[in-house]
C-alpha atoms as a PDB file:
ATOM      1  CA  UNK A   1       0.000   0.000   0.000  1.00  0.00           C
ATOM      2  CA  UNK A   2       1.417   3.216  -1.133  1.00  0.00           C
ATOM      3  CA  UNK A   3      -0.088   5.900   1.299  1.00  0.00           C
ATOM      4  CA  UNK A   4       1.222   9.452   1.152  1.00  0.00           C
ATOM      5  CA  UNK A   5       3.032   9.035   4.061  1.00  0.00           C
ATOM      6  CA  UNK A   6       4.801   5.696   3.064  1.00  0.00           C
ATOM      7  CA  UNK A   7       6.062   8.180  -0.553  1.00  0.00           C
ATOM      8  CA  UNK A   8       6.850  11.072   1.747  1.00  0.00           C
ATOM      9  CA  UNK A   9       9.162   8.517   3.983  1.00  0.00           C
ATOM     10  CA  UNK A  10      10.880   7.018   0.910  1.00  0.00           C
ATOM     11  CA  UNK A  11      11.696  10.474  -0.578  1.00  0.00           C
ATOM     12  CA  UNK A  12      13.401  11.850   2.773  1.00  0.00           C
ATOM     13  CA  UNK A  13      15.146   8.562   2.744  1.00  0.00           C
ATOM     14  CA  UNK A  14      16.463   8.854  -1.006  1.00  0.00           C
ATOM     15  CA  UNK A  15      16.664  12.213  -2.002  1.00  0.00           C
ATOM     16  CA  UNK A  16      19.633  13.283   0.169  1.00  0.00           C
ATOM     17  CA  UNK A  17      21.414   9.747  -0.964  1.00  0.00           C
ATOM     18  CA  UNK A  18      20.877  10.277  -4.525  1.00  0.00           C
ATOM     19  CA  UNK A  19      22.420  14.542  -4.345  1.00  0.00           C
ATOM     20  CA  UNK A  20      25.384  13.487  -2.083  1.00  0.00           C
ATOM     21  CA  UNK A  21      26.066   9.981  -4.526  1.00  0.00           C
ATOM     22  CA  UNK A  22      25.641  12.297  -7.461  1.00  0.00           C
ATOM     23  CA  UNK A  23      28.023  14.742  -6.126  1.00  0.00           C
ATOM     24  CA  UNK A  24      30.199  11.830  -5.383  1.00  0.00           C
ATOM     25  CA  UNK A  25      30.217  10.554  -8.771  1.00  0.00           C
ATOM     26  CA  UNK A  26      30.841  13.639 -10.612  1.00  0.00           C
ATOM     27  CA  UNK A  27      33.599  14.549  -7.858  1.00  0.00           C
ATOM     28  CA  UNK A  28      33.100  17.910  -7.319  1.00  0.00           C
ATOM     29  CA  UNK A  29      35.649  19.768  -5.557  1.00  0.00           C
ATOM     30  CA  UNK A  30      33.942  19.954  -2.043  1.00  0.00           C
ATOM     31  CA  UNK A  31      33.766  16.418  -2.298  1.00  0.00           C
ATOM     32  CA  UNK A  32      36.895  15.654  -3.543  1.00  0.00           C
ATOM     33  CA  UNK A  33      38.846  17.446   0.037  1.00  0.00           C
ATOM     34  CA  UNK A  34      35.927  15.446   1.871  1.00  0.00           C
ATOM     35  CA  UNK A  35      37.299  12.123   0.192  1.00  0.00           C
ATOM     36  CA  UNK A  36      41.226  13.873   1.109  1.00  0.00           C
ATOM     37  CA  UNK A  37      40.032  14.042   4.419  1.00  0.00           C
ATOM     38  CA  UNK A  38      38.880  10.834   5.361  1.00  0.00           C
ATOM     39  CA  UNK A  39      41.750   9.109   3.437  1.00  0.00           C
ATOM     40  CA  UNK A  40      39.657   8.048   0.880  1.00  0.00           C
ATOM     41  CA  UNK A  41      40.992   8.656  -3.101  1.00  0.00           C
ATOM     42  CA  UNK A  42      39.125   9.934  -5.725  1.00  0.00           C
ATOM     43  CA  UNK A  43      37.810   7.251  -7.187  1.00  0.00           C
ATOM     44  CA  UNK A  44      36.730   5.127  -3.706  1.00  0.00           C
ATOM     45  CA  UNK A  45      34.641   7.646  -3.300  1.00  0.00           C
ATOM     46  CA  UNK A  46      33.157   7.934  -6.520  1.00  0.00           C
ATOM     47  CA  UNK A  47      31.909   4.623  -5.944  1.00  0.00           C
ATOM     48  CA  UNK A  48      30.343   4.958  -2.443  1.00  0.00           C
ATOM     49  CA  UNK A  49      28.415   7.358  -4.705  1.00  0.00           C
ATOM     50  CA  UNK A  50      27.639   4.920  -7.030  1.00  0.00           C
ATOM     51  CA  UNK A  51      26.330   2.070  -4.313  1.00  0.00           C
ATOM     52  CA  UNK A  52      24.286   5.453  -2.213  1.00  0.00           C
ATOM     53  CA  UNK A  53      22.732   6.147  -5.832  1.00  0.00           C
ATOM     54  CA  UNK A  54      21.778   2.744  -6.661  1.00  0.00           C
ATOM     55  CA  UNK A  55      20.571   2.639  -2.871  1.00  0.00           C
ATOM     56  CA  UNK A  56      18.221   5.833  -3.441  1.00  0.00           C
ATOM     57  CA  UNK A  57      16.978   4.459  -6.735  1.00  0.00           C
ATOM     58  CA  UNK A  58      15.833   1.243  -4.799  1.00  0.00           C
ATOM     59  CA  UNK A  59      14.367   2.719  -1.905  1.00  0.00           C
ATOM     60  CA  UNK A  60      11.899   4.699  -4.162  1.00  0.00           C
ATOM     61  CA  UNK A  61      11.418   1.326  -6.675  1.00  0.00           C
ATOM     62  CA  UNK A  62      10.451  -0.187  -3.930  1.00  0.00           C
ATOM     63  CA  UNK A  63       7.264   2.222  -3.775  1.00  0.00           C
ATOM     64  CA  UNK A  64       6.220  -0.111  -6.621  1.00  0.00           C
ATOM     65  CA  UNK A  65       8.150  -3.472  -5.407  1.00  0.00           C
ATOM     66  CA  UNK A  66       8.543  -3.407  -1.551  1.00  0.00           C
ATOM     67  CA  UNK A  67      10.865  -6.028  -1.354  1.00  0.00           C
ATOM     68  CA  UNK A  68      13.450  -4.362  -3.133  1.00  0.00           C
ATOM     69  CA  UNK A  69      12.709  -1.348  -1.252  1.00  0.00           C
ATOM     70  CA  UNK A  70      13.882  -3.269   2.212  1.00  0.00           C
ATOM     71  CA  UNK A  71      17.210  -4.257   0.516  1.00  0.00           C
ATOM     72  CA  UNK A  72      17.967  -1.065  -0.624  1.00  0.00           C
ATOM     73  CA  UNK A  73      17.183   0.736   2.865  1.00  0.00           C
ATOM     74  CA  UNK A  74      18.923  -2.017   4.766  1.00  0.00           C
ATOM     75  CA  UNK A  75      22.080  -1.635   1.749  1.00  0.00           C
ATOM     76  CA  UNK A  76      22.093   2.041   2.898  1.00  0.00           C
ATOM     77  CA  UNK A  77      21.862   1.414   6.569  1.00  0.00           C
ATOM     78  CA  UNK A  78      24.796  -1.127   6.288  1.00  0.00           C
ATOM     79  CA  UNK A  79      26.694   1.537   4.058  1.00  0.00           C
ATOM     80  CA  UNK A  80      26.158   4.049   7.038  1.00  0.00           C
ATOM     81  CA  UNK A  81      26.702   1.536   9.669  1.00  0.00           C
ATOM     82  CA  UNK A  82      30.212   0.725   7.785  1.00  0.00           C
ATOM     83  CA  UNK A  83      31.498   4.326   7.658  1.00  0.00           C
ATOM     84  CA  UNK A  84      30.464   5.339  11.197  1.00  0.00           C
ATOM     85  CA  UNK A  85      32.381   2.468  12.585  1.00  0.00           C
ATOM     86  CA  UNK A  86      35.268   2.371  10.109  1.00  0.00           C
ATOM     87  CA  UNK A  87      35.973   6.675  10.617  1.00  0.00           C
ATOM     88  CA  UNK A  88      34.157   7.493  13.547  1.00  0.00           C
ATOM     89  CA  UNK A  89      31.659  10.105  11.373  1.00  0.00           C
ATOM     90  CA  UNK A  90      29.720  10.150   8.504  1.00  0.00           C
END
């Protein structure tokens, strides 16, 4: 059941994801001294991007497949989970 709530949830989960992956990917300069600062290179980065994108685009797929939508959110909270515990921040 897709209730305006359940869109509005999936949208504050993925729409930050998909602008900070995209920003990733395309390695603009802010996040380029963000990946220099957490002793990540260029490229690493690029694809933490890549699997927060992919996450984003799952989470709101799942509006239509909710399986797929659990994966994805539990991929992103495992991607979180990983980087808080590996660096200490997010």
């Amino acid at each position: 059941m897709t209730t305006p709530l359940v869109v509005s949830s999936a949208a504050l989960i993925a729409v930050p994801f998909a602008v900070l992956g995209t920003s990733k990917i395309r390695a603009v300069p802010s996040m380029q001294a963000r990946a220099a600062q957490v002793g990540f290179s260029v490229g690493a980065y690029q694809r933490i991007g890549v699997l927060e994108v992919a996450g984003a685009a799952g989470v709101m797929l799942g509006l239509a497949m909710p399986p797929l939508g659990l994966l994805a959110a539990a991929g992103l909270l495992l991607l979180v989970a990983y980087l808080w515990l590996a660096f200490g921040e997010i």
